[in-house]
Protein backbone atom coordinates (compact mmCIF):
# COMPACT_ATOMS: atom_id res chain seq x y z
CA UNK A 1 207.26 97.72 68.65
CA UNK A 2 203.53 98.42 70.23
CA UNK A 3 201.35 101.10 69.79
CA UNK A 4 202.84 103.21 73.19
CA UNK A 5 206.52 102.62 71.97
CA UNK A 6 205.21 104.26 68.07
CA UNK A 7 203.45 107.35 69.98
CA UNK A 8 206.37 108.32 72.17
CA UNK A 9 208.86 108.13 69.11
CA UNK A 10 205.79 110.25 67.40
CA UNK A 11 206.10 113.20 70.07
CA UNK A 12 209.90 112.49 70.49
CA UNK A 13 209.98 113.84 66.51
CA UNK A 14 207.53 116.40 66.88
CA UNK A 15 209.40 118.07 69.78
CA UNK A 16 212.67 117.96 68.03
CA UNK A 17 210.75 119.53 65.38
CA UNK A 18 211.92 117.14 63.16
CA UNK A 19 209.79 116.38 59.34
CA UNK A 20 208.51 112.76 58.85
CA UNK A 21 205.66 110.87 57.99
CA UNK A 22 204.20 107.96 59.53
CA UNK A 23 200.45 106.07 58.95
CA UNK A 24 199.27 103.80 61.40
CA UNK A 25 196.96 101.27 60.05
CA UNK A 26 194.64 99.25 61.71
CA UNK A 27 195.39 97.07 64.35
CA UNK A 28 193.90 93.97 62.82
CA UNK A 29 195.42 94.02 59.44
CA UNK A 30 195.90 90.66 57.62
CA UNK A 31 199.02 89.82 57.92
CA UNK A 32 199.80 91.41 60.99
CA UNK A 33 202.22 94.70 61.25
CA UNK A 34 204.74 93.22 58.76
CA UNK A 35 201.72 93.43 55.84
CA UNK A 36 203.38 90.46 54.40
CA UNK A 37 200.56 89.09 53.02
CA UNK A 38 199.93 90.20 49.29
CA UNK A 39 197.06 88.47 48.86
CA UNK A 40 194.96 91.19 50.62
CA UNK A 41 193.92 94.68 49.70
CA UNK A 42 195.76 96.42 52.77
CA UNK A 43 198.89 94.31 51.68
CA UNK A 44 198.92 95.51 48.25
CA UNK A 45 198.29 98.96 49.15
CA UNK A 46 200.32 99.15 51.93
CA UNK A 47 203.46 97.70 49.85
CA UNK A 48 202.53 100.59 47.19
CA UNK A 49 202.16 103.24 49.73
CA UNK A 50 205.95 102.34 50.75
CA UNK A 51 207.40 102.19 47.32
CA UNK A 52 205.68 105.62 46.26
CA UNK A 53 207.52 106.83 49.55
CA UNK A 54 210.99 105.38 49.00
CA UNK A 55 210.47 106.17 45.25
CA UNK A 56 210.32 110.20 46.14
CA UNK A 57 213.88 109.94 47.69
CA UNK A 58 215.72 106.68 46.35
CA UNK A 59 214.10 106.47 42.82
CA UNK A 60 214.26 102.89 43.15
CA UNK A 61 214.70 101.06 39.19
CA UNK A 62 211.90 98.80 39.36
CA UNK A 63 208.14 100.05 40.46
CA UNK A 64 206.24 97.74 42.30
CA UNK A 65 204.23 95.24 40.29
């Protein structure tokens, strides 16, 4: 998904009024838009910043490590 497809879904939600969150990160993060490199900062942080997400509505049994 590009940058234009993100945007439009964006709008799409905020004109159905509808409550989300989203963070765009930089477009040349290691790794790439799947983060799948843990070996960097962004990785790390961007693989907490999803578990402390999921965590507020799945309470997930093991925190991330």
């Amino acid at each position: 998904m590009n940058f234009l497809e993100v945007e439009r879904l964006i709008e799409a939600l905020k004109t159905a009024k509808k409550d989300f969150e989203c963070h765009i990160y930089n477009t040349n993060a290691p790794g790439g838009h799947l983060f799948n490199r843990l070996d960097t900062a962004i990785g790390r942080e961007s693989r907490a910043e999803i578990w402390r997400f999921l965590n507020q509505y799945l309470h997930p049994p093991h925190p991330l490590q």
